[in-house]
Protein backbone atom coordinates (compact mmCIF):
# COMPACT_ATOMS: atom_id res chain seq x y z
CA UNK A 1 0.00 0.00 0.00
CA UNK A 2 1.35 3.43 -1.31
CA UNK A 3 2.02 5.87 1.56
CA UNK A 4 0.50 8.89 1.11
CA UNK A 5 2.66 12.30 1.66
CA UNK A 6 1.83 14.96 2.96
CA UNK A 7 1.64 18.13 0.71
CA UNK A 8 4.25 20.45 0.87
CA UNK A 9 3.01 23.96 2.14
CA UNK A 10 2.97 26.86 -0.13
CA UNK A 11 4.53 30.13 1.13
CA UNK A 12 2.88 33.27 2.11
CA UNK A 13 4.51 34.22 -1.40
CA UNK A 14 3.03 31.83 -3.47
CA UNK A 15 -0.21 32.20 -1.92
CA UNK A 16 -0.78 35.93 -2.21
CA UNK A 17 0.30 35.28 -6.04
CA UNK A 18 -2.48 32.98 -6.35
CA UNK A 19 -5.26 35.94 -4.55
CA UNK A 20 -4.03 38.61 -6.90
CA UNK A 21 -4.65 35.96 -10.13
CA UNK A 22 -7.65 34.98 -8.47
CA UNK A 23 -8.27 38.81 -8.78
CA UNK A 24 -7.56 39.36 -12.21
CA UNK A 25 -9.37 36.73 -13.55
CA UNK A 26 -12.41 38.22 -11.17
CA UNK A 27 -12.06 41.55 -12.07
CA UNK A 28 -11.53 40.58 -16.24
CA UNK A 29 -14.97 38.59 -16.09
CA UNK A 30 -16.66 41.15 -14.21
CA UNK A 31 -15.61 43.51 -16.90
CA UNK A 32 -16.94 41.07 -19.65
CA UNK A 33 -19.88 40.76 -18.11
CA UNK A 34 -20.39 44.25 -17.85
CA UNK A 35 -19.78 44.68 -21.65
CA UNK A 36 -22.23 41.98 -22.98
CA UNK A 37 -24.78 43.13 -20.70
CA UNK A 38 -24.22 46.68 -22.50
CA UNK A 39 -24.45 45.06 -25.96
CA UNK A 40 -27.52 42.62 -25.12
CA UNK A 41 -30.58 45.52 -25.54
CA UNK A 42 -28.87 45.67 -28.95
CA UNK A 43 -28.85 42.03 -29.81
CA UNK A 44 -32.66 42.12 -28.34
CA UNK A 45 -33.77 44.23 -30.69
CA UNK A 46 -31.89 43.22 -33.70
CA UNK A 47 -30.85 39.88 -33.02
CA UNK A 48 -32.18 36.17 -33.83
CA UNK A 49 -33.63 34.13 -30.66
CA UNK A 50 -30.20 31.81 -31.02
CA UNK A 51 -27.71 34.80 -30.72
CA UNK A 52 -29.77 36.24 -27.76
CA UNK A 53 -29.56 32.73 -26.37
CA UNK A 54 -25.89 32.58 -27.21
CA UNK A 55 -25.37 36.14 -25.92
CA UNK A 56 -27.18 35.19 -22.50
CA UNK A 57 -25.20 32.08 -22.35
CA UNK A 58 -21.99 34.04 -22.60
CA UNK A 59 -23.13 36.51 -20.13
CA UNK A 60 -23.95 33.93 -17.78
CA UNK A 61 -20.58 32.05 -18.32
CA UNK A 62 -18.55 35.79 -17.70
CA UNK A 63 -20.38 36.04 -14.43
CA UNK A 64 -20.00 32.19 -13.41
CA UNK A 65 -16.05 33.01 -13.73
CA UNK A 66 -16.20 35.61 -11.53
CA UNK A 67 -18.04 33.97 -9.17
CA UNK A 68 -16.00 31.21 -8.99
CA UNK A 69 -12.25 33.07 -8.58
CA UNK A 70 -14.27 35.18 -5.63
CA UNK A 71 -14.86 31.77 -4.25
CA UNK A 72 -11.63 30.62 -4.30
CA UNK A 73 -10.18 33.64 -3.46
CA UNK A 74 -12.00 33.47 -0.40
CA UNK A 75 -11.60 29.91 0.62
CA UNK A 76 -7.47 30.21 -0.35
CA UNK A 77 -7.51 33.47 2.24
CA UNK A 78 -7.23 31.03 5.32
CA UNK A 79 -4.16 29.21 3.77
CA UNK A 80 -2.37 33.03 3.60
CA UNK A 81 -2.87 33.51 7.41
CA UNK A 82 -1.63 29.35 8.15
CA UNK A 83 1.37 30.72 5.43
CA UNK A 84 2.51 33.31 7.54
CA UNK A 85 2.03 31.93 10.50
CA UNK A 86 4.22 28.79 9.64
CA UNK A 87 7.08 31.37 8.55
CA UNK A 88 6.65 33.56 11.88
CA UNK A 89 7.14 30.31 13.86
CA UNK A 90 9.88 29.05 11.54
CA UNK A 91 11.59 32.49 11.64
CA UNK A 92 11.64 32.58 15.87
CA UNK A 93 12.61 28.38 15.51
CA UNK A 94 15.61 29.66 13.58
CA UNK A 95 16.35 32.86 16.02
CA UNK A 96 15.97 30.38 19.33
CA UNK A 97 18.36 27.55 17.57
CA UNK A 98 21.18 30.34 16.86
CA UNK A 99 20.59 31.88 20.23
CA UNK A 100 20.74 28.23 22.07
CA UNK A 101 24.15 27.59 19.74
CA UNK A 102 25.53 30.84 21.17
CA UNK A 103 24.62 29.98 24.97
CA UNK A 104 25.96 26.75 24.72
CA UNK A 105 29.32 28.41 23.15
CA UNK A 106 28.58 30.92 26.42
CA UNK A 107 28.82 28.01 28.58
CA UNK A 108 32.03 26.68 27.49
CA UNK A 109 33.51 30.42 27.40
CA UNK A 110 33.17 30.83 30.84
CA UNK A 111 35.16 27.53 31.96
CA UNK A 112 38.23 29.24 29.53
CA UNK A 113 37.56 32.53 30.62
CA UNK A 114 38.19 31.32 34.93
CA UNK A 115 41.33 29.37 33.58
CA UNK A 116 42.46 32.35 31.02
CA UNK A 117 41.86 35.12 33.69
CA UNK A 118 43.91 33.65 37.02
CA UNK A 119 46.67 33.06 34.05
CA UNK A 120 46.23 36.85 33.22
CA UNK A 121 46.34 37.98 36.56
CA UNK A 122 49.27 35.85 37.35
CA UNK A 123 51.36 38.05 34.58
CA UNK A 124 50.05 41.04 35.80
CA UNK A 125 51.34 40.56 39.56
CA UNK A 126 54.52 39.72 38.06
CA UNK A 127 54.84 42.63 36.00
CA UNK A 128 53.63 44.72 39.65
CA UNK A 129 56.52 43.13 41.23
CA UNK A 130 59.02 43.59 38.92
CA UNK A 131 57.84 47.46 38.92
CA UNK A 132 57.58 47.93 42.53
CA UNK A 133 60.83 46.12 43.26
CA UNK A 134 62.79 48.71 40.87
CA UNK A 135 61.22 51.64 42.16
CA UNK A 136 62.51 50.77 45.43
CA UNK A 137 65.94 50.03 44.40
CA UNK A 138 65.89 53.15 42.84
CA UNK A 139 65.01 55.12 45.54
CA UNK A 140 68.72 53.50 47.33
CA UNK A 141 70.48 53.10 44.92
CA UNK A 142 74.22 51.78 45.71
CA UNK A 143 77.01 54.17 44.78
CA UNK A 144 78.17 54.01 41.16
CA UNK A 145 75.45 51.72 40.03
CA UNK A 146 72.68 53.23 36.96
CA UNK A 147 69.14 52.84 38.02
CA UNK A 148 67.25 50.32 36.81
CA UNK A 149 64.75 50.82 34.00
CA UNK A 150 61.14 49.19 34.85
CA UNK A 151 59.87 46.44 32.83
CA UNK A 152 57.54 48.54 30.66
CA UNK A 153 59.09 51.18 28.00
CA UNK A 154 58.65 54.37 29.64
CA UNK A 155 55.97 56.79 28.74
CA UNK A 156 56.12 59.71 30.33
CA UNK A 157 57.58 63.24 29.19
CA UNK A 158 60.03 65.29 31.17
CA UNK A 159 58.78 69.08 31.74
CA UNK A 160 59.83 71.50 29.69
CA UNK A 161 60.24 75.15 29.97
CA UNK A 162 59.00 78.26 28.26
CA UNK A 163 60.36 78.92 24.24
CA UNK A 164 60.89 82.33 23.16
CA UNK A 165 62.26 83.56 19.58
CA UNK A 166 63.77 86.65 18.37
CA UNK A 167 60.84 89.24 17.44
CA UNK A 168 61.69 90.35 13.71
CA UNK A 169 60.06 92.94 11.89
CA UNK A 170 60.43 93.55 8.20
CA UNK A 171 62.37 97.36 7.63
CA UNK A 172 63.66 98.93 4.16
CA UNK A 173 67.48 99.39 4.29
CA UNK A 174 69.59 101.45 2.01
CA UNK A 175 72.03 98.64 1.07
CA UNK A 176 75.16 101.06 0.60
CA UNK A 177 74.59 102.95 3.73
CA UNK A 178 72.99 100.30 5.85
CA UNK A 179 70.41 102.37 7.23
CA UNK A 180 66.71 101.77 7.31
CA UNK A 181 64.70 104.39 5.79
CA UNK A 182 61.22 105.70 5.88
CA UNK A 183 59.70 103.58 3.08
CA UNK A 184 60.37 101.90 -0.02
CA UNK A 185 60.92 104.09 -3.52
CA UNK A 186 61.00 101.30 -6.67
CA UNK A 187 63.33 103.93 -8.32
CA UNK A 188 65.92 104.08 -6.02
CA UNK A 189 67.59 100.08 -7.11
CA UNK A 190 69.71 100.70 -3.51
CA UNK A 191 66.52 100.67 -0.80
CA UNK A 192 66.09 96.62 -0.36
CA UNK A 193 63.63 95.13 2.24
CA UNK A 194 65.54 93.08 4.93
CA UNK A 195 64.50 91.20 8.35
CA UNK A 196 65.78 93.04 11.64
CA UNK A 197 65.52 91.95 14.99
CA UNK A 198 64.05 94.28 17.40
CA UNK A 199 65.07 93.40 20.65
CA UNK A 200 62.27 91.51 21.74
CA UNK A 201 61.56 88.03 22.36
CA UNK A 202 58.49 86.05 22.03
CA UNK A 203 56.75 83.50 23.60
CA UNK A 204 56.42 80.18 21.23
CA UNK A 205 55.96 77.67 23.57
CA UNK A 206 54.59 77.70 26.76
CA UNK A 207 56.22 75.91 29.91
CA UNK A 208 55.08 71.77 30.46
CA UNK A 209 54.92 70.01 33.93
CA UNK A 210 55.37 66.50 32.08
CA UNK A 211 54.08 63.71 32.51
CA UNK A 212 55.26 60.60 34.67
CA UNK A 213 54.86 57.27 33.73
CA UNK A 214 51.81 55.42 34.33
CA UNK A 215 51.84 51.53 34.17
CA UNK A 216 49.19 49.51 31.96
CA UNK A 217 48.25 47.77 34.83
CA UNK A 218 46.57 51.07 36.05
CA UNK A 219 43.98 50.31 33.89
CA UNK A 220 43.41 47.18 33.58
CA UNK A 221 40.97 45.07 36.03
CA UNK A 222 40.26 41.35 36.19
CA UNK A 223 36.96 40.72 37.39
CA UNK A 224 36.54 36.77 38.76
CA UNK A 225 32.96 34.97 38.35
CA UNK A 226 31.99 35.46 41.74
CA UNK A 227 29.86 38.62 42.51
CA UNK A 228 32.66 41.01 43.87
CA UNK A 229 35.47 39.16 43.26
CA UNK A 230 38.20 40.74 41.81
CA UNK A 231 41.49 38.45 40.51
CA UNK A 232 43.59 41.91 39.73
């Protein structure tokens, strides 16, 4: 005995393309019927008793067509709302199965995140040592000995004091005497404009404080999975 399968469900898609047929072909008999039932006082009047039978037959057969797609169209509108409603639930199937994929990943992050963060924190309380211990040598330091550069590269900027620059103004200077004069005459070829320092001095840069160095570990924080516990 054959086993009967179960029909495959048509998408919201294919079912709205089906109404809006279903509404053409209602709409283009309607408009038939409309047109031979303009045309049949004509054929009345003029007309032999088979082509107003013919004409009444066609009539009926234009309005039988649109009868029928309105039926359909109607019965087909509850497969449209079962449509979309299979693709909602398949849609927030899809969005649970990723979202279940991702907590399970969650799950296994959080036994490599306990193992990756005591490692981390580890380093990081080495790196403190290592910085503390030199900053105390440094502070007593033996004679003749350097002191000793921290771990890290250092960051900071030394202060720096205030720039100034010669104030220059720009003067016309006969070039044979060496004196400036009043202004500048084109036809005089010995009157040439030069720079000439007037004394002054200005202000370029303004005076820095530096900055000391400041450790990466300053910033950085190692929460454990516990509620308050920190690991650095």
């Amino acid at each position: 005995m054959a086993v009967k399968t179960k029909a495959k469900q048509k998408s919201s898609v294919d079912v709205q393309a089906e109404l809006d047929r279903l509404d053409q072909e209602r709409a283009a008999a309607i408009s038939e019927h409309l047109a031979l039932a303009n045309m049949r006082e004509a054929i009345l009047l003029d007309g032999t008793d088979d082509e107003v039978r013919k004409h009444d037959e066609a009539m009926a057969a234009a309005m039988v067509r649109a009868e029928r797609a309105a039926l359909r169209r109607e019965r087909l509108l509850p497969e449209l709302d079962e449509a979309e409603a299979a693709e909602e639930q398949a849609r927030r199937q899809q969005i649970y199965a990723n979202a279940k994929a991702k907590r399970d990943d969650g799950v296994a992050a959080l036994g490599e995140y306990t193992a990756a963060a005591e490692k981390l924190a580890k380093i990081a309380r080495r790196i403190a040592a290592a910085n503390f211990a030199v900053n105390e040598a440094n502070r007593e330091l033996p004679d003749g000995v350097e002191p000793l550069d921290t771990p890290e590269p250092y960051n900071g900027t030394p202060a720096t004091g205030a720039e100034y620059s010669d104030e220059q103004i720009r003067v016309f200077v006969n070039k044979r005497t060496g004196e400036v004069v009043n202004g500048f005459n084109p036809k005089d070829p010995d009157i040439v404009e030069q720079w000439k320092k007037t004394g002054r001095r200005t202000l370029i840069n303004l005076p820095s404080q530096g900055r000391p160095h400041r450790s990466f570990l300053h910033s950085l924080h190692i929460p454990g999975r516990e509620p308050g516990e920190v690991l650095f």
